[in-house]
C-alpha atoms as a PDB file:
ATOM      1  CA  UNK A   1     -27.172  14.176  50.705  1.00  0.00           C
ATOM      2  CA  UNK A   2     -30.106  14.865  52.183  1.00  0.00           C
ATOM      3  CA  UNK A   3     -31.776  12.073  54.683  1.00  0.00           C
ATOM      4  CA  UNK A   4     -30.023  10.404  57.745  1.00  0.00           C
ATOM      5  CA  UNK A   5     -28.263   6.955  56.880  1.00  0.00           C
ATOM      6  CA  UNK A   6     -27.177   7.525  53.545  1.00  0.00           C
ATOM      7  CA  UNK A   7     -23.339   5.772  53.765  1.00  0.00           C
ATOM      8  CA  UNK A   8     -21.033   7.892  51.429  1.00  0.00           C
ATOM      9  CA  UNK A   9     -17.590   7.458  50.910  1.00  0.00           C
ATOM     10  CA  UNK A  10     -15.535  10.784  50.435  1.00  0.00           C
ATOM     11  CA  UNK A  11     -12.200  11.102  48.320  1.00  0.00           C
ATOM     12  CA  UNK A  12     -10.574  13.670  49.096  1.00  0.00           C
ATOM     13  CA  UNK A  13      -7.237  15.278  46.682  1.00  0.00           C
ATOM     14  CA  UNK A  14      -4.996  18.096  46.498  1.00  0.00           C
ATOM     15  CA  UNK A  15      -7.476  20.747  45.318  1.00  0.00           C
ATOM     16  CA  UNK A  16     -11.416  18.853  44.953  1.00  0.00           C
ATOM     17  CA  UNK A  17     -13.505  16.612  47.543  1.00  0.00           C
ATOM     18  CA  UNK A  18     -15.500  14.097  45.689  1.00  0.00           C
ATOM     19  CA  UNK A  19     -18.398  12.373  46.998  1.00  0.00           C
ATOM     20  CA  UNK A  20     -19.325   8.869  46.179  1.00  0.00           C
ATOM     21  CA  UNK A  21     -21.636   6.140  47.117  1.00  0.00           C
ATOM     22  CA  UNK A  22     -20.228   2.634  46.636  1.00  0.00           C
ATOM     23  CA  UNK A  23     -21.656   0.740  43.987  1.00  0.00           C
ATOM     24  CA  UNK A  24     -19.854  -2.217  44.083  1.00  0.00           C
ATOM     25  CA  UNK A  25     -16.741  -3.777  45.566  1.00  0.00           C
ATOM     26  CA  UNK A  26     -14.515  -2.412  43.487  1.00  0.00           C
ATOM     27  CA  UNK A  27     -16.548   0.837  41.760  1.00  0.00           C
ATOM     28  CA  UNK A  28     -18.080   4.001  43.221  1.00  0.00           C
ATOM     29  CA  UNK A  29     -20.565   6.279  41.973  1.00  0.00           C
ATOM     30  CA  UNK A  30     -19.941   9.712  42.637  1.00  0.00           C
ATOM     31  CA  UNK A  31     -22.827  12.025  44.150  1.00  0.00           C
ATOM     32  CA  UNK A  32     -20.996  15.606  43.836  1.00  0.00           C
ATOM     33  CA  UNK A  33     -17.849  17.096  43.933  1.00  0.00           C
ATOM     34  CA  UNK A  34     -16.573  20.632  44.385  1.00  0.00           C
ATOM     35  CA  UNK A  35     -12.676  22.210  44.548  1.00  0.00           C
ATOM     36  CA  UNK A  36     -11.625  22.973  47.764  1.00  0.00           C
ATOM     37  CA  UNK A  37     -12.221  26.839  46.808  1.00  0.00           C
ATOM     38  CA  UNK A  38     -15.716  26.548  46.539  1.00  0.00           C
ATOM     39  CA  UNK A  39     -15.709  24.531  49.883  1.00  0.00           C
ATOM     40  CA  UNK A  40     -16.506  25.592  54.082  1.00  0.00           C
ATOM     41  CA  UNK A  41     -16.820  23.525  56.905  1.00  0.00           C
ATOM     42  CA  UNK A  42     -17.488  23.927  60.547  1.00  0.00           C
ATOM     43  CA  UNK A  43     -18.654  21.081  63.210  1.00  0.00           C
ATOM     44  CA  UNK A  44     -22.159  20.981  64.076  1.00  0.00           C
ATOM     45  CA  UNK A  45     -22.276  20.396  67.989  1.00  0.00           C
ATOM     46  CA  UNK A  46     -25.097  17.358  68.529  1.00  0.00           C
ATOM     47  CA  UNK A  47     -27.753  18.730  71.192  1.00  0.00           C
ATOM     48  CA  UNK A  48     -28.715  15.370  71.745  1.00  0.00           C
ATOM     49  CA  UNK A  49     -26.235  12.820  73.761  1.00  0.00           C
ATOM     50  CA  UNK A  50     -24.517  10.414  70.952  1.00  0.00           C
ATOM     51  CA  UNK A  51     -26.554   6.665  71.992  1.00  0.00           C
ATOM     52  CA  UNK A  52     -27.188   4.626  69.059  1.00  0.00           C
ATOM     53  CA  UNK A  53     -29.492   1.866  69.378  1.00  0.00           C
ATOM     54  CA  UNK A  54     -27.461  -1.409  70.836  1.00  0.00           C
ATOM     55  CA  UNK A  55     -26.242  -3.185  68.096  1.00  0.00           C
ATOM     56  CA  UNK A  56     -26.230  -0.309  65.763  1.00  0.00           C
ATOM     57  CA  UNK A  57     -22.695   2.008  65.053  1.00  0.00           C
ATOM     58  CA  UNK A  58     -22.491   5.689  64.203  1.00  0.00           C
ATOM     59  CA  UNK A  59     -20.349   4.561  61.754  1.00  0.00           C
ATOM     60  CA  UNK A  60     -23.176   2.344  60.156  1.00  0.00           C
ATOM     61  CA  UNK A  61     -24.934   5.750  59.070  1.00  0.00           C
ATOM     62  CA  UNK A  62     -27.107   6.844  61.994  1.00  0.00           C
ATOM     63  CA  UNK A  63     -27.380  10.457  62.234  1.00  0.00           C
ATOM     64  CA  UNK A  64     -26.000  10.807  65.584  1.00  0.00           C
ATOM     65  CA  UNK A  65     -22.180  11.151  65.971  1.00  0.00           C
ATOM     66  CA  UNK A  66     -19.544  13.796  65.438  1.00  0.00           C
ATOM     67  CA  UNK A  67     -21.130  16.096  63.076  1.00  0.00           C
ATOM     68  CA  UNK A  68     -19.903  18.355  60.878  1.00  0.00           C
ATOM     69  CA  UNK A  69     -21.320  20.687  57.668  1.00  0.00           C
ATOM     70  CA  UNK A  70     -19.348  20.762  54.359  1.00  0.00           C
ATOM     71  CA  UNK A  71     -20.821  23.380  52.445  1.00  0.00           C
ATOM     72  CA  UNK A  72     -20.043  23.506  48.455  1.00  0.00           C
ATOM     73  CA  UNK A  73     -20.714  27.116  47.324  1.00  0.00           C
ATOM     74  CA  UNK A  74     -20.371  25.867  43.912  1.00  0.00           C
ATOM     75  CA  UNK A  75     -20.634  22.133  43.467  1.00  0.00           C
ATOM     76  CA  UNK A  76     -20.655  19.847  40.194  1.00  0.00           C
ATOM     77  CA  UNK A  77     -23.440  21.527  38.387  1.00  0.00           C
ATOM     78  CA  UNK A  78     -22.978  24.782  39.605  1.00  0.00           C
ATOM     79  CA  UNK A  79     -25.104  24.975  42.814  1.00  0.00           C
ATOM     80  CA  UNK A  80     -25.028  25.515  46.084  1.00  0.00           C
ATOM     81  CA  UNK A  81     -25.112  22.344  48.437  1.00  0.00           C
ATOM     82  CA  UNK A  82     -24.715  21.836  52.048  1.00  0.00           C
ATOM     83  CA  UNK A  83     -24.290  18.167  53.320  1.00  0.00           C
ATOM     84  CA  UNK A  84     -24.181  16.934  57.171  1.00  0.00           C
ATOM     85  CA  UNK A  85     -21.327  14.449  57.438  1.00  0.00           C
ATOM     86  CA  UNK A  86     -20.921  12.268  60.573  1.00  0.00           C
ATOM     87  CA  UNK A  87     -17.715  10.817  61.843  1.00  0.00           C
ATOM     88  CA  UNK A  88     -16.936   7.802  63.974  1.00  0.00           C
ATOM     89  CA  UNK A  89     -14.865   9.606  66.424  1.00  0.00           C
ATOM     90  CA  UNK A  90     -13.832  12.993  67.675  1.00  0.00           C
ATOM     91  CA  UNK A  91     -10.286  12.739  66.179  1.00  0.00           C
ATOM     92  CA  UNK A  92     -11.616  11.615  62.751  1.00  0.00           C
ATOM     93  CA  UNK A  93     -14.127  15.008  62.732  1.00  0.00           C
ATOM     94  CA  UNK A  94     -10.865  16.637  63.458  1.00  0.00           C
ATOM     95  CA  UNK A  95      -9.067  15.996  61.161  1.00  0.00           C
ATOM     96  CA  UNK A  96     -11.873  15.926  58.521  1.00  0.00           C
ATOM     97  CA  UNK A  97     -12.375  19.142  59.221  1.00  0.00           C
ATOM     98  CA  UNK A  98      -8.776  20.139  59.434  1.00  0.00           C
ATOM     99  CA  UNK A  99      -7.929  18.711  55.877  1.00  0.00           C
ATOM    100  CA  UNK A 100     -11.153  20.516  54.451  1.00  0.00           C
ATOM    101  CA  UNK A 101      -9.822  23.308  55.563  1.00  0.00           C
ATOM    102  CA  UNK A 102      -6.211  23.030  54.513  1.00  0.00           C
ATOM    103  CA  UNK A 103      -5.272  25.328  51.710  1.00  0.00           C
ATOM    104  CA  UNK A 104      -2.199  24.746  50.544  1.00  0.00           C
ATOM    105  CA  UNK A 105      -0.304  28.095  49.429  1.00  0.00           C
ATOM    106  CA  UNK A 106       1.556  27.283  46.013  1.00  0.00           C
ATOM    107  CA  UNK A 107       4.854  28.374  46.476  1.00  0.00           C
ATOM    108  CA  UNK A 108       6.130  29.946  42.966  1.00  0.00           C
ATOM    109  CA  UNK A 109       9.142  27.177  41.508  1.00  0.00           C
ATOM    110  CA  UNK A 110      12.679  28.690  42.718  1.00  0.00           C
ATOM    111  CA  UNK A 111      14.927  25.773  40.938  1.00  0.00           C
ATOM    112  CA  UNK A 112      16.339  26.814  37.988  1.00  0.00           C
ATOM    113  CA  UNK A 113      15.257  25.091  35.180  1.00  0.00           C
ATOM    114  CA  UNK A 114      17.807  22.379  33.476  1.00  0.00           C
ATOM    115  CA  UNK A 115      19.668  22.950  37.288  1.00  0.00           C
ATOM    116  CA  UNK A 116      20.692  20.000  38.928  1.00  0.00           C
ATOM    117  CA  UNK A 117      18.644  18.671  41.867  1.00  0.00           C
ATOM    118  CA  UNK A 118      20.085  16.763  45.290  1.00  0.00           C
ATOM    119  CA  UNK A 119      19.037  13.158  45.572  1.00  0.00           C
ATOM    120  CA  UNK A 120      18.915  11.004  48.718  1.00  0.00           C
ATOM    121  CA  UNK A 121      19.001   7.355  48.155  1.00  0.00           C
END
């Protein structure tokens, strides 16, 4: 949320992105959450060059990085929040933002019901 550093984990399925924080090895708490509907996102180009500290990785949770802005117009509770995700690479902003993006057209159900389907084994 807000404040640099904060490690989330993001889960992301067919029609809602839910954010989570890990809790434990096997458990995560979730943060937020919002359908895909309710959801833009754009990158946010870093003005300053991308040089963590040695010993330090963007993907430990320093705010420099590949940036980009998910904003839920209607999250969990109703609200508006905007969040400022970093990735560890280029690609992986890409296709963040690509699959945030992504809405899937439901096409209507052309197989006749009790039909027969084909099977490939």
């Amino acid at each position: 949320r807000r404040g640099a550093g904060k490690l989330c984990y993001l889960f992301l399925f067919n029609d809602v992105l839910i954010i989570t924080k890990k809790k434990s090895e096997e458990s995560y708490t979730v943060m937020n959450y919002a359908t895909l509907d309710h959801i833009t996102v754009e990158k946010v180009e870093n003005t300053d060059p991308p040089s963590p500290p040695p010993g330090k990785t963007v993907s430990g949770g320093t705010a420099r990085g590949h940036l980009f802005r998910v904003a839920m117009e209607k999250d969990s509770e109703g609200r508006r929040e905007e969040i400022v995700l970093s990735a560890e690479t280029l690609s992986d902003r890409a296709r963040w933002i690509a699959a945030l993006m992504h809405r899937e057209k439901e096409e209507p159900d052309t197989t006749p019901k009790g039909g027969t389907g084909v099977l490939e084994v």
